[in-house]
Protein backbone atom coordinates (compact mmCIF):
# COMPACT_ATOMS: atom_id res chain seq x y z
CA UNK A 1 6.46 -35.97 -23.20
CA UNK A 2 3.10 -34.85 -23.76
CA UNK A 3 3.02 -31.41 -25.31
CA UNK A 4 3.38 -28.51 -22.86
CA UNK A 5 3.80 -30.78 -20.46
CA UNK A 6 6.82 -29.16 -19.14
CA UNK A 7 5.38 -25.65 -18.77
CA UNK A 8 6.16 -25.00 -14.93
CA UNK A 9 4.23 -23.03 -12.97
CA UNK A 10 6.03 -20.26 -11.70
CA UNK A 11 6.03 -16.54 -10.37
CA UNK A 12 4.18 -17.42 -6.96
CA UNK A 13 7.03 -16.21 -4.60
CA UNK A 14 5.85 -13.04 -5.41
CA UNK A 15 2.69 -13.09 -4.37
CA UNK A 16 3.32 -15.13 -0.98
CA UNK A 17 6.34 -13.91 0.69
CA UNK A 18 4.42 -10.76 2.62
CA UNK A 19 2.96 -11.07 6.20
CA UNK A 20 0.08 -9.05 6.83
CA UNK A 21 0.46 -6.07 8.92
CA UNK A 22 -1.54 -5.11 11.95
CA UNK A 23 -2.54 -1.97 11.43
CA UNK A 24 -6.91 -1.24 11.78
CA UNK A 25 -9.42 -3.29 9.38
CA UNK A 26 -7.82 -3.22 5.81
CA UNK A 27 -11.18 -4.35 3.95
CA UNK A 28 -10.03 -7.37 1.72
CA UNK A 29 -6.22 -7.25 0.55
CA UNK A 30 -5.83 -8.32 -2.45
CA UNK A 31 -4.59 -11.33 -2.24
CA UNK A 32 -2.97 -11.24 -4.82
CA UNK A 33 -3.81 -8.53 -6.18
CA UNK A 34 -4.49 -8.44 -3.55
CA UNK A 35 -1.39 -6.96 -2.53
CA UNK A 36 -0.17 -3.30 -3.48
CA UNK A 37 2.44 -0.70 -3.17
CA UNK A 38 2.16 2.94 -1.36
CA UNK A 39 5.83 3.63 -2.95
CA UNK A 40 8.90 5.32 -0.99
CA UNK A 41 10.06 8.54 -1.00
CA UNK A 42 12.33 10.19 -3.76
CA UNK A 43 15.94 11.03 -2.55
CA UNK A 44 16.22 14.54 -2.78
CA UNK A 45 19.11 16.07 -5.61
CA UNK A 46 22.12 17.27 -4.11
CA UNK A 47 21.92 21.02 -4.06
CA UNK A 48 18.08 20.45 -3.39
CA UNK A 49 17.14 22.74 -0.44
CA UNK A 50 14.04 25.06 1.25
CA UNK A 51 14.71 28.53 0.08
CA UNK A 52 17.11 31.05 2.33
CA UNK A 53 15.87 33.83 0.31
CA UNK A 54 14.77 36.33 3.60
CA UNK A 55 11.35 38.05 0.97
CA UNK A 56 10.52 34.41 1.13
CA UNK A 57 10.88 33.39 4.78
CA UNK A 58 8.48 30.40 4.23
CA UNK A 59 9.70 26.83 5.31
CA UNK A 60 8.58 25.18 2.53
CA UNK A 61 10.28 24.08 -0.69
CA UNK A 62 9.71 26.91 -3.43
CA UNK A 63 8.37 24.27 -5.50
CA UNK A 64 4.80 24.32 -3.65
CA UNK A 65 4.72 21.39 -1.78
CA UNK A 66 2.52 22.35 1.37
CA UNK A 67 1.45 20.36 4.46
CA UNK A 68 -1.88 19.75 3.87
CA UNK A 69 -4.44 18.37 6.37
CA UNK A 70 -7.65 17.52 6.23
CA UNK A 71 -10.66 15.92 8.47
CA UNK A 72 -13.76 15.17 8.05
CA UNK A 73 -16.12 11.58 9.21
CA UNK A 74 -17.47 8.65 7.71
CA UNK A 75 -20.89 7.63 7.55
CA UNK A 76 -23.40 4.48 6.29
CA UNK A 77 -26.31 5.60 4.31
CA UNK A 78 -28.09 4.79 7.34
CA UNK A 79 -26.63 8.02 9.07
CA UNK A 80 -24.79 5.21 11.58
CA UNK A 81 -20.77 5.42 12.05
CA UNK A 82 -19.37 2.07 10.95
CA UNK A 83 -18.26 -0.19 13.29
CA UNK A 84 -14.64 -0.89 12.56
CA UNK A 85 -12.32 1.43 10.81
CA UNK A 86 -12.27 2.56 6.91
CA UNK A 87 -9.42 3.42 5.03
CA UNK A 88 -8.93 6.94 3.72
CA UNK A 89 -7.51 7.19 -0.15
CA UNK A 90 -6.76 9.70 -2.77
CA UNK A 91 -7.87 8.97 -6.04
CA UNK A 92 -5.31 10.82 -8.54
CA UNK A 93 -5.80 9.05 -12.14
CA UNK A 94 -7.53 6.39 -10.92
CA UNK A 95 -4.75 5.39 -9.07
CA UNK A 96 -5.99 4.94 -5.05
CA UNK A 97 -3.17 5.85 -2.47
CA UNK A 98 -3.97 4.85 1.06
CA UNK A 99 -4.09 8.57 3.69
CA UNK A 100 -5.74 7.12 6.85
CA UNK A 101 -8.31 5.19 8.82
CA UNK A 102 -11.44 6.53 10.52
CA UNK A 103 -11.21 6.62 14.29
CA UNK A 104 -14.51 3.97 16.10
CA UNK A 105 -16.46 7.14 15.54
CA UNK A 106 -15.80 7.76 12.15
CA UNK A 107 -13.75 10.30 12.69
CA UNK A 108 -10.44 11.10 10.36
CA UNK A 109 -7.89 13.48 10.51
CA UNK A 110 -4.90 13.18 7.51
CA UNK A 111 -2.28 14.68 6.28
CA UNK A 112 -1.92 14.38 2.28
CA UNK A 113 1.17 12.73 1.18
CA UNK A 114 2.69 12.20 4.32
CA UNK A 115 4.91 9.59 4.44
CA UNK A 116 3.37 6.86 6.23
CA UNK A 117 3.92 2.64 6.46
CA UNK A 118 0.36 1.77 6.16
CA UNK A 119 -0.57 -1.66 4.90
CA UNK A 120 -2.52 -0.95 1.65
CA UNK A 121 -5.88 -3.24 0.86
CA UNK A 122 -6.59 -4.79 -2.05
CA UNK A 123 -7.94 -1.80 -4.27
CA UNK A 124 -4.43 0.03 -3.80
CA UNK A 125 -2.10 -1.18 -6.54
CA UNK A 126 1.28 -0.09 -7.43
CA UNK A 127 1.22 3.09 -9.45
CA UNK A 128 2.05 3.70 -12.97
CA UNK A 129 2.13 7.08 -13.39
CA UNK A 130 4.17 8.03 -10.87
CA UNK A 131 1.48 9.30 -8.17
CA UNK A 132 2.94 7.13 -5.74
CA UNK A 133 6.26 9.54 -5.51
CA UNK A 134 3.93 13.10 -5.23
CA UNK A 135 4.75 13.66 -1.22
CA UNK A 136 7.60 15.44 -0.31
CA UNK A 137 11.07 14.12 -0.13
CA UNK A 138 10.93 15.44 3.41
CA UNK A 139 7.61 14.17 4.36
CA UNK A 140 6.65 17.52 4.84
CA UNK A 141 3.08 17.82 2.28
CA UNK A 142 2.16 17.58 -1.46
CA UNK A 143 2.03 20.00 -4.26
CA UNK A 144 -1.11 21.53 -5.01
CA UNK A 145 -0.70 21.62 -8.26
CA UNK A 146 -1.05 17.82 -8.63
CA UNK A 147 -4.31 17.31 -6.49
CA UNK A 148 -5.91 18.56 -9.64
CA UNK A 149 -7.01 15.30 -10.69
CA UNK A 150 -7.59 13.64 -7.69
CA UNK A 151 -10.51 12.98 -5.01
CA UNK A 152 -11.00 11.73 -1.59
CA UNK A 153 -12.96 8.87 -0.94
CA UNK A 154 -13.26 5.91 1.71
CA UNK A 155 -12.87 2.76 1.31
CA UNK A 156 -14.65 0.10 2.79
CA UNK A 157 -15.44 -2.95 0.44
CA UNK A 158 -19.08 -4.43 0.19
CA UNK A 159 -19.61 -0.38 -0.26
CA UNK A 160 -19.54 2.60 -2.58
CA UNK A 161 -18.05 5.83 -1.59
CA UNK A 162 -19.35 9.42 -2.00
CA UNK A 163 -16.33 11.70 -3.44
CA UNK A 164 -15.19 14.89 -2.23
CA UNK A 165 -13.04 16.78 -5.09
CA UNK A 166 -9.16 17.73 -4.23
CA UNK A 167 -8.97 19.99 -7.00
CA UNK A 168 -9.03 23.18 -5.53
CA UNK A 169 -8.15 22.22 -2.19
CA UNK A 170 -5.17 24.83 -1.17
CA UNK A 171 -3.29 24.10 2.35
CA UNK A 172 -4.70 27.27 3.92
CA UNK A 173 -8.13 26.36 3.24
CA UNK A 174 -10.11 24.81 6.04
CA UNK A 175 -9.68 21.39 6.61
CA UNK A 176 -13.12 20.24 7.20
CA UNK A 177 -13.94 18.13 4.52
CA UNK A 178 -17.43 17.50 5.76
CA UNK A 179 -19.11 14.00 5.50
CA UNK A 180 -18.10 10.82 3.48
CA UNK A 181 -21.06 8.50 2.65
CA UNK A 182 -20.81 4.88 2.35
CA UNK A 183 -23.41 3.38 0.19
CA UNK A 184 -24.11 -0.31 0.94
CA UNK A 185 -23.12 -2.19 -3.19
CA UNK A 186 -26.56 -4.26 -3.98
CA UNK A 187 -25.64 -8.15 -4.69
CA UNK A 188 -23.08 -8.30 -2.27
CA UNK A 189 -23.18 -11.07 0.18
CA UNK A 190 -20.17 -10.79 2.37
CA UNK A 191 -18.65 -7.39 3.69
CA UNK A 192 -15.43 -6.72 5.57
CA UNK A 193 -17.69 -5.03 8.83
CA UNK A 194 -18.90 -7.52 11.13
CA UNK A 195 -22.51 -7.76 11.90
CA UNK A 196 -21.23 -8.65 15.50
CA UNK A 197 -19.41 -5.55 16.27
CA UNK A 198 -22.66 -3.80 16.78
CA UNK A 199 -23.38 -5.91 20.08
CA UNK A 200 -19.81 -6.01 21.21
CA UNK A 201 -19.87 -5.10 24.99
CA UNK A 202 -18.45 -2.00 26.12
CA UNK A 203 -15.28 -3.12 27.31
CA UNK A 204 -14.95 -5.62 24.52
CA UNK A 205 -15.26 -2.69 22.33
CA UNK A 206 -12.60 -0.83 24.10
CA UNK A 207 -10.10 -3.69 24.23
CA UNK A 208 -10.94 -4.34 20.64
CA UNK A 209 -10.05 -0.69 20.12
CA UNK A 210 -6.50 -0.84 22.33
CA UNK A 211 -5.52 -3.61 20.52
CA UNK A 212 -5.97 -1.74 17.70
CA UNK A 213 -3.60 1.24 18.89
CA UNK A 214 -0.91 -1.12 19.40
CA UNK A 215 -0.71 -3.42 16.35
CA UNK A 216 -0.92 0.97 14.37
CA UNK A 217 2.18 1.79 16.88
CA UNK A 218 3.89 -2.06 16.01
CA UNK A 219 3.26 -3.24 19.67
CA UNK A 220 2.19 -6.92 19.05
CA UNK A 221 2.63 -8.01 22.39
CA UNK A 222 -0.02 -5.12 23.64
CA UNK A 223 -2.32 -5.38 20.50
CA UNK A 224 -2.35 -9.42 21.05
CA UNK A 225 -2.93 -8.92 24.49
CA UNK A 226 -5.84 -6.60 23.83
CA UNK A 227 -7.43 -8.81 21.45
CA UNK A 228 -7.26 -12.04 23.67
CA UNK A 229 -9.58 -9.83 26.31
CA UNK A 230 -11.69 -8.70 23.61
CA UNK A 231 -12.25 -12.07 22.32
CA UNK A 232 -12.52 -13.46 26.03
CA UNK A 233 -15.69 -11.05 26.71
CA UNK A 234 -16.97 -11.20 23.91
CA UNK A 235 -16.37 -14.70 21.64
CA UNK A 236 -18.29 -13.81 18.55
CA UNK A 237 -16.72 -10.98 18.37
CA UNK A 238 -15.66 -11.64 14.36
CA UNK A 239 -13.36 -8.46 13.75
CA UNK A 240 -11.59 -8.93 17.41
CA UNK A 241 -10.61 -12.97 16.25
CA UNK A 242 -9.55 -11.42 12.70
CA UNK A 243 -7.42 -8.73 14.45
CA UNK A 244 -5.98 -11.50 16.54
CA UNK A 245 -5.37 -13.50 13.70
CA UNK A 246 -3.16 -11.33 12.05
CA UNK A 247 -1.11 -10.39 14.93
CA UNK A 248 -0.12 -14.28 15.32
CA UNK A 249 0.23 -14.85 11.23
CA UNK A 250 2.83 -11.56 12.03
CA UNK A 251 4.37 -13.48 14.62
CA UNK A 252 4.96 -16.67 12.65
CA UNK A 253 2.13 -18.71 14.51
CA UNK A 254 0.50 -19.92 12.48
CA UNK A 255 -1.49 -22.45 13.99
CA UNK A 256 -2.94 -19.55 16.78
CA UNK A 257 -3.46 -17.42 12.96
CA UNK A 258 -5.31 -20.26 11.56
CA UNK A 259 -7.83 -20.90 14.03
CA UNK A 260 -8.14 -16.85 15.25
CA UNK A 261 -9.22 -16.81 11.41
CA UNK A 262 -11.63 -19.77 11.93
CA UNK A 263 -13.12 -18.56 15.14
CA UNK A 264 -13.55 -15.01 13.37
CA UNK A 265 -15.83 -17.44 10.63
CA UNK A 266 -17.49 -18.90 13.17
CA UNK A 267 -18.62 -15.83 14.24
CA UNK A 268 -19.87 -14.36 11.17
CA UNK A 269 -19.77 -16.71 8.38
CA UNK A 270 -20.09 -13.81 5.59
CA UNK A 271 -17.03 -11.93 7.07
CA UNK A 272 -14.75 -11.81 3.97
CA UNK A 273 -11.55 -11.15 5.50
CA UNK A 274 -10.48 -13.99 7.41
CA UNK A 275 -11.32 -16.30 4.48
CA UNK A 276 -8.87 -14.25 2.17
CA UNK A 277 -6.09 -14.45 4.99
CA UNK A 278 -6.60 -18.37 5.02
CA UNK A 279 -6.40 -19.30 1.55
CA UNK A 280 -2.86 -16.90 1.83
CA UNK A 281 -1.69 -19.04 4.22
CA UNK A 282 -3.07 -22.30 2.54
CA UNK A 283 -1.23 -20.81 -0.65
CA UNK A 284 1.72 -20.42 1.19
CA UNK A 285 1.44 -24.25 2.72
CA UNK A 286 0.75 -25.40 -1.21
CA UNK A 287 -2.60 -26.56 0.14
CA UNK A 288 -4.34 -26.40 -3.27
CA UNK A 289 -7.45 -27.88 -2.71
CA UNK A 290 -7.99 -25.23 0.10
CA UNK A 291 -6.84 -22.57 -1.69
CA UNK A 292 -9.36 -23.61 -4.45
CA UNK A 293 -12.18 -24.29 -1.79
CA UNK A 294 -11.73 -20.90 -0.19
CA UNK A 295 -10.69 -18.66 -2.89
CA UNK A 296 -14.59 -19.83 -4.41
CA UNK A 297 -16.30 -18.74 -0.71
CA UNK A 298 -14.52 -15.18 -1.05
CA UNK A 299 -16.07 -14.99 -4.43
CA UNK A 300 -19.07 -16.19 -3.71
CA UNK A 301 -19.60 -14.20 -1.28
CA UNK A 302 -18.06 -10.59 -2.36
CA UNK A 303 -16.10 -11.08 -5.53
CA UNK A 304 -16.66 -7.39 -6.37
CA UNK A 305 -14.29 -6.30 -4.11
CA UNK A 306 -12.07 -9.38 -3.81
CA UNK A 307 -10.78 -9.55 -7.60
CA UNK A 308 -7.73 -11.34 -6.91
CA UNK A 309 -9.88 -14.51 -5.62
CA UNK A 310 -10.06 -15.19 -9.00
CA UNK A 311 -6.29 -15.33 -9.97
CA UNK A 312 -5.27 -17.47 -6.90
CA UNK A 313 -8.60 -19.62 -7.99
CA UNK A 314 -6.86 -20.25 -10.80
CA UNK A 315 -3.84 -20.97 -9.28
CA UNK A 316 -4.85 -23.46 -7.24
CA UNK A 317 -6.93 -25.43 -10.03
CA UNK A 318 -4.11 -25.54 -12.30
CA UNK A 319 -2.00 -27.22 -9.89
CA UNK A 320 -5.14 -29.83 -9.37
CA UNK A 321 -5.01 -30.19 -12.89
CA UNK A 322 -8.94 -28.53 -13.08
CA UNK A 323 -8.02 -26.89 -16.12
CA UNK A 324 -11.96 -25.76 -17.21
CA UNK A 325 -12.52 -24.06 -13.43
CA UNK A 326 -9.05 -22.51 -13.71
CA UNK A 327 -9.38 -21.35 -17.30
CA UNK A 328 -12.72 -19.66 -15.92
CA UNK A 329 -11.62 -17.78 -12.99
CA UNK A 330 -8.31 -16.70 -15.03
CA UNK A 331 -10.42 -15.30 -17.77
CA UNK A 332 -12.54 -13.74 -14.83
CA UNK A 333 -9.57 -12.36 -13.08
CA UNK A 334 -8.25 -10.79 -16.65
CA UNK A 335 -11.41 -9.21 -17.08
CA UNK A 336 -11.49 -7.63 -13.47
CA UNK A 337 -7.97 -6.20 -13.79
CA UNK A 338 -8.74 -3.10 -16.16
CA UNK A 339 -5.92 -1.15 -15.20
CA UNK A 340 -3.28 -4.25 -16.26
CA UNK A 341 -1.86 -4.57 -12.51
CA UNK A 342 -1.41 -8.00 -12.80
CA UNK A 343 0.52 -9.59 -15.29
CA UNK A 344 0.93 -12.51 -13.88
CA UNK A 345 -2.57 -13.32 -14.87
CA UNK A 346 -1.85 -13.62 -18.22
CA UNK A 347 0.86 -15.90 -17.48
CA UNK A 348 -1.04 -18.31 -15.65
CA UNK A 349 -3.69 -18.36 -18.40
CA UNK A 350 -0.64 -18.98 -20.58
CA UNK A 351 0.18 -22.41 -18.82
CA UNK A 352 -3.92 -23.19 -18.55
CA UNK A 353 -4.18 -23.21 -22.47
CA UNK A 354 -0.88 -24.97 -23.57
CA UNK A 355 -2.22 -27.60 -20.84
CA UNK A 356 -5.22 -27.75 -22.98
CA UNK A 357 -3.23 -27.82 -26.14
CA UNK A 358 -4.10 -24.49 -27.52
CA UNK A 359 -0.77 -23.39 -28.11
CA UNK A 360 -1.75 -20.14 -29.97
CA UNK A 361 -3.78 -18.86 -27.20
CA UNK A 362 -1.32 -19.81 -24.73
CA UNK A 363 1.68 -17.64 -26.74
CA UNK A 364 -0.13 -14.71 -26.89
CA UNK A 365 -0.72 -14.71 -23.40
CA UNK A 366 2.95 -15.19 -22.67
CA UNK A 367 3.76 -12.31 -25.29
CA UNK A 368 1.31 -10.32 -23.22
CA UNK A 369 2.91 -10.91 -19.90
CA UNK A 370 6.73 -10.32 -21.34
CA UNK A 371 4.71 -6.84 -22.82
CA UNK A 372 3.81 -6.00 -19.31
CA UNK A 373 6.50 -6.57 -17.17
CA UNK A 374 10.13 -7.00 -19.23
CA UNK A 375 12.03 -6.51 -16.75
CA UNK A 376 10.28 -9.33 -14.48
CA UNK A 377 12.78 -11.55 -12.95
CA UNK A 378 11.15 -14.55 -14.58
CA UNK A 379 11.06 -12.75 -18.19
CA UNK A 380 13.99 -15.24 -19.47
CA UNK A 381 11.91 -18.20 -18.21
CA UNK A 382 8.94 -17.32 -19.83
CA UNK A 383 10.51 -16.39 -22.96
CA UNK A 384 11.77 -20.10 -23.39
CA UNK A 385 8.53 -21.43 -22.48
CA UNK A 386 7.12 -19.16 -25.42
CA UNK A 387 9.15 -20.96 -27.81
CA UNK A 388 8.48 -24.29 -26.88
CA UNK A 389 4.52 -22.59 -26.96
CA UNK A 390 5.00 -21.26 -30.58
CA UNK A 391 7.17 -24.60 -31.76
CA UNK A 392 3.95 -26.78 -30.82
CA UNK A 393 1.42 -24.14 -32.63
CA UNK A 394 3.68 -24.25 -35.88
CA UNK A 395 3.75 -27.98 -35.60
CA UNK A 396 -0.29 -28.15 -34.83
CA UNK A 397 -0.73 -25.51 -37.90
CA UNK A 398 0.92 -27.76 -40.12
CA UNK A 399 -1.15 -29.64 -42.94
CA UNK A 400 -1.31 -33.51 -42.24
CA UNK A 401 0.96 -35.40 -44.58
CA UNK A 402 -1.36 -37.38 -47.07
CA UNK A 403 -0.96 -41.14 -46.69
């Protein structure tokens, strides 16, 4: 057996086993990375209860945490409302947690920390330091205390965000946040808004907006209804077919998913979000080639905000046995992920290099992913296919015996 031959790729359940919700435009999730986590709620500790005291008649825990709202409207640099919806996040740490979505005005209105089942895009990843657990137990607010460190921002990729400062934000202060600013990124070929939205007709629009009510309120059977007359008036209607799309991969058709996704292409060829959705469901199908083929169009076109094009690009291309592309967009992918939320990165890079026979590159990668994430359900795999790595690097460091 050639050496590292029997290195098997694994770890890809995780990253193919979720169905998209249907909740408003989620700007480019992260695959793979795409993916993330808003966290559940804490159980509360028995004996844990809103004070009785009568001086302190306040509903609230005694511990601070306050409903907090705020509202406020989102804006292109252009002055213009954007056409679909944005999502809302606090910042705390770095870490982004998803709040809301603008209204088709712009509009928001949030409450922080409430506990919410929002599908998260691919710039919210699972939290580290714990931010993902600041709401109440109860659902009832945040602490103030821990906005210190946070901001608000919108998110909406193919853009950059203004930032309004949480800091000193206290629950009784108004909640008029003012105006959030989207600044259009420079080099960025595809966006998540549609350049067809602008013309949709007016009752295109407001189907396109009803269907959007009741894939937020889990009514597929309205929201798919909604989005069949949307894309009926109005055929190159790009974020109606995507919309539609997802309802159908939620539903488990997938041939009505695939070609909603095409028809939303077809529309607007630099729409990024239907791409990422197909190669998912090619990834899903082990359709390499296509996941390959389409994971390179997302990141051609925006791979700024699409990061985690690059670690199912590599995916794919290992399976073809296109070791140099894969090695690239791995390398890519690791350099991307600054915050580490991806171990499996360095895992797949692990496999690329014993392929190619560098067997001390390849172990440290491995020794990086078991540093990452111990307690991964594949950790006992990948620490036997580190020693096979490391018994191939001490045989390749060995002298040559002289003849």
């Amino acid at each position: 057996m050639a050496a590292g031959a029997g290195l098997s790729i694994a770890l890809l359940s995780a990253q193919t086993g979720s169905k998209p919700t249907t909740g408003g435009t989620t700007g480019g999730t992260t695959g793979g990375t795409t993916g993330g986590s808003t966290g559940s709620s804490s159980i509360p500790r028995p004996g844990s209860t809103t004070s009785t005291n009568p001086s302190n008649p306040s509903p609230f825990p005694t511990d601070g945490v306050r409903p907090i709202f705020l509202t406020g409207k989102v804006v292109l640099n252009d002055g213009s409302a954007p056409s679909e919806s944005v999502m809302i996040q606090r910042v705390c740490n770095g870490n982004p947690h998803a709040e809301g979505y603008t209204d088709s005005k712009g509009h928001f209105s949030i409450q922080l920390g409430q506990n919410r089942e929002m599908f998260a895009d691919a710039s919210e990843t699972p939290s580290r330091s714990g931010m993902n657990n600041m709401s109440n137990p109860l659902g009832g607010g945040i602490r103030e205390s821990q906005l210190m460190t946070c901001d608000l921002r919108a998110s909406l990729p193919g853009f950059r965000s203004d930032l309004i400062s949480l800091a000193s934000r206290r629950y009784m202060d108004n909640p008029d946040v003012g105006t959030i600013v989207l600044h259009r990124l420079a080099n960025v070929e595809g966006l998540t808004i549609s350049a067809t939205s602008a013309l949709a007709p007016k009752d295109a629009r407001k189907a396109y907006e009803k269907g959007l009510e009741g894939a937020k309120k889990n009514k597929p059977d309205d929201a798919q209804k909604e989005f069949e007359k949307a894309t009926s008036l109005y055929p190159k209607y790009a974020a109606a077919w995507f919309e539609l799309g997802k309802v159908y991969e939620q539903r488990d058709h997938v041939a009505e998913a695939r070609k909603a996704y095409e028809e939303a292409i077809t529309a607007d060829a630099k729409y990024v979000n239907p791409y990422e959705r197909i190669y998912m469901m090619a990834l899903k199908e082990n359709k390499w080639q296509e996941v390959a083929d389409t994971s390179e169009r997302v990141i051609h076109l925006n791979s700024y905000d699409f990061p985690a094009a690059f670690y199912y690009n590599a995916v794919a291309n290992l399976q073809l046995s296109k070791l140099e592309p894969a090695e690239k967009s791995a390398r890519e992918a690791l350099k991307l992920d600054t915050a580490h939320q991806n171990p499996r990165t360095n895992y797949i890079l692990g496999l690329i290099l014993a392929q190619k026979k560098d067997f001390t590159g390849s172990a440290e990668c491995l020794r990086t992913f078991l540093k990452d994430a111990p307690a991964s359900k594949d950790a006992e795999r990948v620490r036997s296919q580190l020693a096979e790595v490391e018994k191939y690097a001490q045989a390749k460091a060995q002298p040559e015996p002289e003849k």
